[in-house]
PDB file of N, CA and C in Angstrom:
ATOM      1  N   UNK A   1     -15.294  -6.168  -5.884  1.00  0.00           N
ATOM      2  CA  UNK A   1     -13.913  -5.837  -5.610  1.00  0.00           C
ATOM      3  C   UNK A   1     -13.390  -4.971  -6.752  1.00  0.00           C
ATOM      4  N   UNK A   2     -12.933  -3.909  -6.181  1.00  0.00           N
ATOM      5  CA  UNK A   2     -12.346  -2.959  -7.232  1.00  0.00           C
ATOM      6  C   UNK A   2     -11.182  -3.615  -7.927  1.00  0.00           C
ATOM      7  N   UNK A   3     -10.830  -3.643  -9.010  1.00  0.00           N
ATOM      8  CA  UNK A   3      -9.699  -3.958 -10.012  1.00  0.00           C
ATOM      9  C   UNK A   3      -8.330  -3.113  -9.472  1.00  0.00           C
ATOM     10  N   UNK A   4      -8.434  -1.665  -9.116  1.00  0.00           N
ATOM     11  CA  UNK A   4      -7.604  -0.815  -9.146  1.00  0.00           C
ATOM     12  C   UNK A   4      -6.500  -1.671  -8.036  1.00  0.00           C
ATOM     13  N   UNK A   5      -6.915  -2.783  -7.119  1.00  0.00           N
ATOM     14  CA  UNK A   5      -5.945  -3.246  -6.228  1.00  0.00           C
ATOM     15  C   UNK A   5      -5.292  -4.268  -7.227  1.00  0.00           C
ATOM     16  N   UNK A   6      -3.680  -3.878  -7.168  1.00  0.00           N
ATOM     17  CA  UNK A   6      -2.919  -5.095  -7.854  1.00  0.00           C
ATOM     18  C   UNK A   6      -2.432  -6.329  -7.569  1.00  0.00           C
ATOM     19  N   UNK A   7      -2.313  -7.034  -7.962  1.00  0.00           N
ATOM     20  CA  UNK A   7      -1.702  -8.392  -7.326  1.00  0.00           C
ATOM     21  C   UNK A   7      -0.569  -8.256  -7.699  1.00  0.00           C
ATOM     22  N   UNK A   8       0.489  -8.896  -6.525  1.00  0.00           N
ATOM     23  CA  UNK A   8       1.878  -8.341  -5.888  1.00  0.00           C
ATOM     24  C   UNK A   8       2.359  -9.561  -5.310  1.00  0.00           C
ATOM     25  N   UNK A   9       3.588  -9.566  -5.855  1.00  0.00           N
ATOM     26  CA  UNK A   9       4.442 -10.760  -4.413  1.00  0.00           C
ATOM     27  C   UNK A   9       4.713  -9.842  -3.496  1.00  0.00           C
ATOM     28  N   UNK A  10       5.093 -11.111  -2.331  1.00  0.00           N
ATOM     29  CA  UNK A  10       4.615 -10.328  -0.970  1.00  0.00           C
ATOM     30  C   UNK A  10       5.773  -9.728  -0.436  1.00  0.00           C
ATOM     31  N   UNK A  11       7.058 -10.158  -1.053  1.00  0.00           N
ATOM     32  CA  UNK A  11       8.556  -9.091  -0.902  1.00  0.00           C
ATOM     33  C   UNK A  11       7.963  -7.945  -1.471  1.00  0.00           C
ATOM     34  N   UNK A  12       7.300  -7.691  -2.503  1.00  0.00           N
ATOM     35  CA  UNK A  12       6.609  -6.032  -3.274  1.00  0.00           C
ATOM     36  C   UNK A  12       5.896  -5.533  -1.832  1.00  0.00           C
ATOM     37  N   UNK A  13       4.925  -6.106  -1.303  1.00  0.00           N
ATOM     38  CA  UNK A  13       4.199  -5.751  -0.167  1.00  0.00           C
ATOM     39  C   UNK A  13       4.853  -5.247   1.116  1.00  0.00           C
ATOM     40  N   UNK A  14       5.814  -6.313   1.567  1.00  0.00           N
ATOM     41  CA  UNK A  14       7.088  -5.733   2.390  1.00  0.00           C
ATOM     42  C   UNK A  14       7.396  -5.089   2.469  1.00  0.00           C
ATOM     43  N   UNK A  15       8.073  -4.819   1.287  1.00  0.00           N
ATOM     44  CA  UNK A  15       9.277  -3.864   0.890  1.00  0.00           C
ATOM     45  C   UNK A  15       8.907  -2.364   1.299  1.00  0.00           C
ATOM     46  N   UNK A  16       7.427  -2.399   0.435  1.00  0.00           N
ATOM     47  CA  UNK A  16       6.274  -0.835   0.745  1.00  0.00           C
ATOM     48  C   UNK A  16       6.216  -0.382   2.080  1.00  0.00           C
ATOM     49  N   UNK A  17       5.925  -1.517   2.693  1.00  0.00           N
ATOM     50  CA  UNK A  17       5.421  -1.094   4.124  1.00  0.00           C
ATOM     51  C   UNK A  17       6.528  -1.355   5.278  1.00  0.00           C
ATOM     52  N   UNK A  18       7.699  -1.776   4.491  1.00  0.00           N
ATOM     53  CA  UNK A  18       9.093  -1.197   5.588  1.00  0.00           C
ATOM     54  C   UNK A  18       9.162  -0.019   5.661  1.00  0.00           C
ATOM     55  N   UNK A  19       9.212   1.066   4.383  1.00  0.00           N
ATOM     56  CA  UNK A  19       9.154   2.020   3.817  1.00  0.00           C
ATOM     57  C   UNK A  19       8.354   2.949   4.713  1.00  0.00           C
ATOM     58  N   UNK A  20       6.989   2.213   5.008  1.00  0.00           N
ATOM     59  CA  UNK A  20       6.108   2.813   5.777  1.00  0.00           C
ATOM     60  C   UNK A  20       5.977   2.744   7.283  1.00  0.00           C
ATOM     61  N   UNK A  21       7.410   2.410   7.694  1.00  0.00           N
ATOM     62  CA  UNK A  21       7.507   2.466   9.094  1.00  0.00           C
ATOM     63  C   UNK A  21       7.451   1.098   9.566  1.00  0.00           C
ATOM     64  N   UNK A  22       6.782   0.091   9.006  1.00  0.00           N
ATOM     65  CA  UNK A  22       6.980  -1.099   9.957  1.00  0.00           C
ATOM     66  C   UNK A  22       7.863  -1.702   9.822  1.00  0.00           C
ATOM     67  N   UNK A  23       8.090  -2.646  10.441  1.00  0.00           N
ATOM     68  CA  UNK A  23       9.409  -3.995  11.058  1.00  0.00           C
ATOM     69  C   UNK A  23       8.922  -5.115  10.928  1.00  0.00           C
ATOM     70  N   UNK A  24       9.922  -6.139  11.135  1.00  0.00           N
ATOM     71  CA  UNK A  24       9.800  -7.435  11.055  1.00  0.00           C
ATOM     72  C   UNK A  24       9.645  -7.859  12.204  1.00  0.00           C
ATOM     73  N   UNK A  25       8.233  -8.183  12.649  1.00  0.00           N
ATOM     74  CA  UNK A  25       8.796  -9.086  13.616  1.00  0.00           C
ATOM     75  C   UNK A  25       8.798 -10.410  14.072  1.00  0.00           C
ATOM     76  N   UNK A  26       8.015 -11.441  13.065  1.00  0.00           N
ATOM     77  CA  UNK A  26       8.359 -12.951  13.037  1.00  0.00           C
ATOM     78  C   UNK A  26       7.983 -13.181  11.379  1.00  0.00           C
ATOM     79  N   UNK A  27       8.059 -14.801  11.726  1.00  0.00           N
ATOM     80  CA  UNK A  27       7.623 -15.810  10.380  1.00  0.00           C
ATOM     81  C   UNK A  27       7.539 -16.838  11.207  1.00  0.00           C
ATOM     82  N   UNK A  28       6.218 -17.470  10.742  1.00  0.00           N
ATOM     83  CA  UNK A  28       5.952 -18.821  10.975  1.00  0.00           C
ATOM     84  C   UNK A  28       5.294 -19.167   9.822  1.00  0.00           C
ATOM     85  N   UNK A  29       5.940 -20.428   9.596  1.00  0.00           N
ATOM     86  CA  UNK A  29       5.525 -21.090   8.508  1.00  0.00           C
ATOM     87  C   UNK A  29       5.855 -20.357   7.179  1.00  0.00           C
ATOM     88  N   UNK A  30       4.257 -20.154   6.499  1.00  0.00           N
ATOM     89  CA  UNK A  30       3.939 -19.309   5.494  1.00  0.00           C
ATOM     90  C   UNK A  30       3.494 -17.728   5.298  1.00  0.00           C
ATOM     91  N   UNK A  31       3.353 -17.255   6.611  1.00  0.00           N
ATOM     92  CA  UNK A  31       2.987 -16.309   7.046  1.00  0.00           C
ATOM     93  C   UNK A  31       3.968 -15.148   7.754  1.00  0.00           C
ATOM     94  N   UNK A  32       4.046 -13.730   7.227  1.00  0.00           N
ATOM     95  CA  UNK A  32       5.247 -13.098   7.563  1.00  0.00           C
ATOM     96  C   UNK A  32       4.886 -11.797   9.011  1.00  0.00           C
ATOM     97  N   UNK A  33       5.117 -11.978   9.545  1.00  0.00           N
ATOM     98  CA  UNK A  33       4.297 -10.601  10.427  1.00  0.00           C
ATOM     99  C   UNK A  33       5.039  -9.048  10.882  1.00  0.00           C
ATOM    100  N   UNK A  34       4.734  -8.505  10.248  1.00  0.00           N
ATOM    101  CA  UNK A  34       4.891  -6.916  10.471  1.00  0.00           C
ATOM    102  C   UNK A  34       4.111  -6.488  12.028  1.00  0.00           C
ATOM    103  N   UNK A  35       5.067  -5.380  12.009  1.00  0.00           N
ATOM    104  CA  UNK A  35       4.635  -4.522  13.290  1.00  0.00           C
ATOM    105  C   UNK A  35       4.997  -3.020  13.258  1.00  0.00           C
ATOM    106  N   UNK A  36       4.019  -2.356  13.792  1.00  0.00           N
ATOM    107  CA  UNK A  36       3.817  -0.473  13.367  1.00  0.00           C
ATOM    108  C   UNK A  36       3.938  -0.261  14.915  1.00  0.00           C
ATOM    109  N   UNK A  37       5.103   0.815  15.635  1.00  0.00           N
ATOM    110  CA  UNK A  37       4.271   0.925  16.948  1.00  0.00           C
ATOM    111  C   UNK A  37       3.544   1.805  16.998  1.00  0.00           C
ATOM    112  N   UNK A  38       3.479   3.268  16.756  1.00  0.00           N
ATOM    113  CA  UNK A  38       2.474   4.641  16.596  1.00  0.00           C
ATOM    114  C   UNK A  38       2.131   4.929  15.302  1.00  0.00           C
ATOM    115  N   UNK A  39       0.845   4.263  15.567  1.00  0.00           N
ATOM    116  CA  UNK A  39      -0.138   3.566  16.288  1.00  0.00           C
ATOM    117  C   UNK A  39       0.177   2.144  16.512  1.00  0.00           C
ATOM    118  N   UNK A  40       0.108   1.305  17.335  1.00  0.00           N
ATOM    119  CA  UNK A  40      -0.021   0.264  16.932  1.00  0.00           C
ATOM    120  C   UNK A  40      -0.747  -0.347  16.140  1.00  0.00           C
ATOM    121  N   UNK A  41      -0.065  -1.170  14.843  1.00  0.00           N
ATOM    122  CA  UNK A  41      -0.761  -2.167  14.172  1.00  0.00           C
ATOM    123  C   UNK A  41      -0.012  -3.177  13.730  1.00  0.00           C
ATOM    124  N   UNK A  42      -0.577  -4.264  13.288  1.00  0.00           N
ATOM    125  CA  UNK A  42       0.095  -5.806  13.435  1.00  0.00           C
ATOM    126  C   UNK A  42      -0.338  -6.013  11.949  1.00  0.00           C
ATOM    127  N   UNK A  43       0.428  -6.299  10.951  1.00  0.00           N
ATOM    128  CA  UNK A  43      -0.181  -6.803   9.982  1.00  0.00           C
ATOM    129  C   UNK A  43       0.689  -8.493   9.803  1.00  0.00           C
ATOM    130  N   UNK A  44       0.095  -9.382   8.546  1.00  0.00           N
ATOM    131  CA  UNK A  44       0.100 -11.024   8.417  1.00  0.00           C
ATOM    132  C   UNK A  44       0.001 -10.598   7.007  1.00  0.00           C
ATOM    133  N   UNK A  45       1.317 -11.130   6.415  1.00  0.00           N
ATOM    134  CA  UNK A  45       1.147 -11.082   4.765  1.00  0.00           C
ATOM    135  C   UNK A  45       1.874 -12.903   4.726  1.00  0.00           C
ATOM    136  N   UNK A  46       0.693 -13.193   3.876  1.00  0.00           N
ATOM    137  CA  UNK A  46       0.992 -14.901   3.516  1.00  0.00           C
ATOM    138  C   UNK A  46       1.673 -14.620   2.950  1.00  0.00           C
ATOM    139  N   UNK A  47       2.930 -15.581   2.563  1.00  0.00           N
ATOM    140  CA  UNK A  47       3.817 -15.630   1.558  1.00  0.00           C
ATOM    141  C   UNK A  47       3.753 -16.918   0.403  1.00  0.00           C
ATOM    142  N   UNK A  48       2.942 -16.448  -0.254  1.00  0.00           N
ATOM    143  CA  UNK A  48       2.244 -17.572  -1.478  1.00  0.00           C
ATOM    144  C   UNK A  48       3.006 -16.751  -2.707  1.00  0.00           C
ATOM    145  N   UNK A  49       2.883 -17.271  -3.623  1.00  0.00           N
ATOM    146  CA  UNK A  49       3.163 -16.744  -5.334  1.00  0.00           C
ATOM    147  C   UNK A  49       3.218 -15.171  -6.053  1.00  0.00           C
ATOM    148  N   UNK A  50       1.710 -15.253  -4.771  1.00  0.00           N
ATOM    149  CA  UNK A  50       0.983 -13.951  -5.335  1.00  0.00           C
ATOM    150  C   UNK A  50      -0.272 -13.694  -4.446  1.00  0.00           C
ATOM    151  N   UNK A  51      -0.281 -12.313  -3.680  1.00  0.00           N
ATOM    152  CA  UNK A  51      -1.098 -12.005  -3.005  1.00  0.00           C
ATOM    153  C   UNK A  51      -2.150 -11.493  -3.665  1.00  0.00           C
ATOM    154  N   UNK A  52      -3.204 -11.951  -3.509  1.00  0.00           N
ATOM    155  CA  UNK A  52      -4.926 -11.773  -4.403  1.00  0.00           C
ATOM    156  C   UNK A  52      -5.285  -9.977  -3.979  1.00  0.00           C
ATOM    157  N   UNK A  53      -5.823  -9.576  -4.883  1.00  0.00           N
ATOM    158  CA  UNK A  53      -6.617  -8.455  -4.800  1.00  0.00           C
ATOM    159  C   UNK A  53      -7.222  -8.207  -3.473  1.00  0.00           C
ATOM    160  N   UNK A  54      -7.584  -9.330  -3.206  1.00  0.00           N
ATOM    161  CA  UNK A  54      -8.812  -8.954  -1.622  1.00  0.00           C
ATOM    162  C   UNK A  54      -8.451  -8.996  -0.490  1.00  0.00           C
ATOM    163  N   UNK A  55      -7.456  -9.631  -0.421  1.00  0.00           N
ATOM    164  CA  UNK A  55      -5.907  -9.997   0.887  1.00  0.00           C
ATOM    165  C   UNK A  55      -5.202  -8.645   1.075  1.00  0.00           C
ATOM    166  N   UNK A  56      -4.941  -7.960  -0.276  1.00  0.00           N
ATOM    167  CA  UNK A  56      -4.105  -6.861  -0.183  1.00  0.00           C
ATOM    168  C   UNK A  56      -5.094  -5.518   0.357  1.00  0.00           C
ATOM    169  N   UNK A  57      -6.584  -5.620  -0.391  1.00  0.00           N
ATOM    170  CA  UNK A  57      -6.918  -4.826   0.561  1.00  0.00           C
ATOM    171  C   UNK A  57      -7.431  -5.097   2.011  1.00  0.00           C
ATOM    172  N   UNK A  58      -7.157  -6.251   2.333  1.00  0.00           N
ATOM    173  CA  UNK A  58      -7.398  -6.453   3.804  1.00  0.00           C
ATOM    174  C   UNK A  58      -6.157  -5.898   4.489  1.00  0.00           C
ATOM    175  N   UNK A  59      -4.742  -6.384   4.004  1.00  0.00           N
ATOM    176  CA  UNK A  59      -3.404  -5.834   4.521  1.00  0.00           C
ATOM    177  C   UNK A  59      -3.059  -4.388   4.994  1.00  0.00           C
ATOM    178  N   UNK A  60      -3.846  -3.921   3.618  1.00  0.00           N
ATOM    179  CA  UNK A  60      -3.728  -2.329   3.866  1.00  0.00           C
ATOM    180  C   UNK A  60      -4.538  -1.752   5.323  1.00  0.00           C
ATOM    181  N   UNK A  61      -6.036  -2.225   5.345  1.00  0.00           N
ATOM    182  CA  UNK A  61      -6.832  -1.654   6.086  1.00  0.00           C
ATOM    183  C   UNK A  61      -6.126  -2.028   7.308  1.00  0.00           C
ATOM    184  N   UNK A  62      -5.517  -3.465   7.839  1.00  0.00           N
ATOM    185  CA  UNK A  62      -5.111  -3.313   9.184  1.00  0.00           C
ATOM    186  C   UNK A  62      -3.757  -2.429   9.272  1.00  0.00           C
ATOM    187  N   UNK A  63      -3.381  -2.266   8.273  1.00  0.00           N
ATOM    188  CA  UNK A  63      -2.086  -1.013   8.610  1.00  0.00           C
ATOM    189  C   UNK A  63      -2.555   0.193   8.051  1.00  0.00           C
ATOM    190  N   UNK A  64      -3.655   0.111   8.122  1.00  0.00           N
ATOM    191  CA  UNK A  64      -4.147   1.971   8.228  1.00  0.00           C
ATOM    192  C   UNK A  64      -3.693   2.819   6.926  1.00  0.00           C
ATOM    193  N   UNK A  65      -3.108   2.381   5.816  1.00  0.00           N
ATOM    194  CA  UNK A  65      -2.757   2.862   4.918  1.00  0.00           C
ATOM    195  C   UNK A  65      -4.112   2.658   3.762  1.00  0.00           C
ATOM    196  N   UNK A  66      -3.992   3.466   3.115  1.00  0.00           N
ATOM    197  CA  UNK A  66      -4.892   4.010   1.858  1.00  0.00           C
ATOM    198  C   UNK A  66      -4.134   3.169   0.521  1.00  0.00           C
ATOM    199  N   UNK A  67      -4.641   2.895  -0.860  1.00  0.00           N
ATOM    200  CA  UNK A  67      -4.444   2.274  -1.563  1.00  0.00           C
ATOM    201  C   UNK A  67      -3.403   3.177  -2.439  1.00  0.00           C
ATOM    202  N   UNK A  68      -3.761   4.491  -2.461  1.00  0.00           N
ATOM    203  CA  UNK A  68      -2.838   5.843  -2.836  1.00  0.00           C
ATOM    204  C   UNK A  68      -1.484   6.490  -2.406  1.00  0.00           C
ATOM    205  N   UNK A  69      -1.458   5.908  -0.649  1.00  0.00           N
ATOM    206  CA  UNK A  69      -0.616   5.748  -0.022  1.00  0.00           C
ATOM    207  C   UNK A  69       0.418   4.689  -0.007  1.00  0.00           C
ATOM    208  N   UNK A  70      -0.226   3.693  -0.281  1.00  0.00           N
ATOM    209  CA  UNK A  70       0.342   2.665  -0.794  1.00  0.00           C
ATOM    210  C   UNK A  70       1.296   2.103  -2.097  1.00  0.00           C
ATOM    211  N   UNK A  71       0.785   2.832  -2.889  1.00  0.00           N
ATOM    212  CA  UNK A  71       0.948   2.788  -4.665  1.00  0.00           C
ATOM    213  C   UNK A  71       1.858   3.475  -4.859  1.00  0.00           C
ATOM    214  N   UNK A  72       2.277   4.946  -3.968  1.00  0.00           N
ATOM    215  CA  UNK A  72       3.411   5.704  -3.622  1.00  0.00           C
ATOM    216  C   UNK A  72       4.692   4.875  -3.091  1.00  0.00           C
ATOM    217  N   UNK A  73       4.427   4.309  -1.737  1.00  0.00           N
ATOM    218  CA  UNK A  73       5.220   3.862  -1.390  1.00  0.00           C
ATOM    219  C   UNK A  73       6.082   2.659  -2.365  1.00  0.00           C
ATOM    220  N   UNK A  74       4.993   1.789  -2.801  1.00  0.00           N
ATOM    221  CA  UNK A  74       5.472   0.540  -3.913  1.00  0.00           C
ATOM    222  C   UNK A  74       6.343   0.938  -5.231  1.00  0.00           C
ATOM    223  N   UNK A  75       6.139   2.223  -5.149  1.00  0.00           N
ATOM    224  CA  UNK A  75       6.651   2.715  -6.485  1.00  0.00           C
ATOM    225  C   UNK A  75       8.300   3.402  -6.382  1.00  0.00           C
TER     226      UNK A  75
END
């Protein structure tokens, strides 16, 4: 696992990928769920302390965003 992915609370993660077009569209439990319509994609960001390195790049890949793309938006 590359280092270059940061660990982030998951309002940081949100926040990016409102930015990037998606919406809210539930919570259950611990778990927050985003939605992209063009294209469609569905992303699930747990809402723990702190999202791990390997979660975040799983997050990214189902919303089709790049880690560069990403790092933009967060910033």
């Amino acid at each position: 696992m590359s280092p270059k992915y940061p660990v982030l609370k998951p309002q940081e993660i949100i926040r990016a990928l409102k930015k990037a077009g998606f919406r809210e569209v539930s919570q259950k439990g611990s778990h927050f769920k985003l939605k992209k319509e063009n294209p469609t994609s569905i992303v699930i960001i747990p809402m723990h302390e702190e999202v791990a390195r390997g979660t975040l790049k799983s997050i990214l890949e189902q919303a089709g965003i790049s880690l560069e793309e990403f790092l933009k938006l967060y910033r």
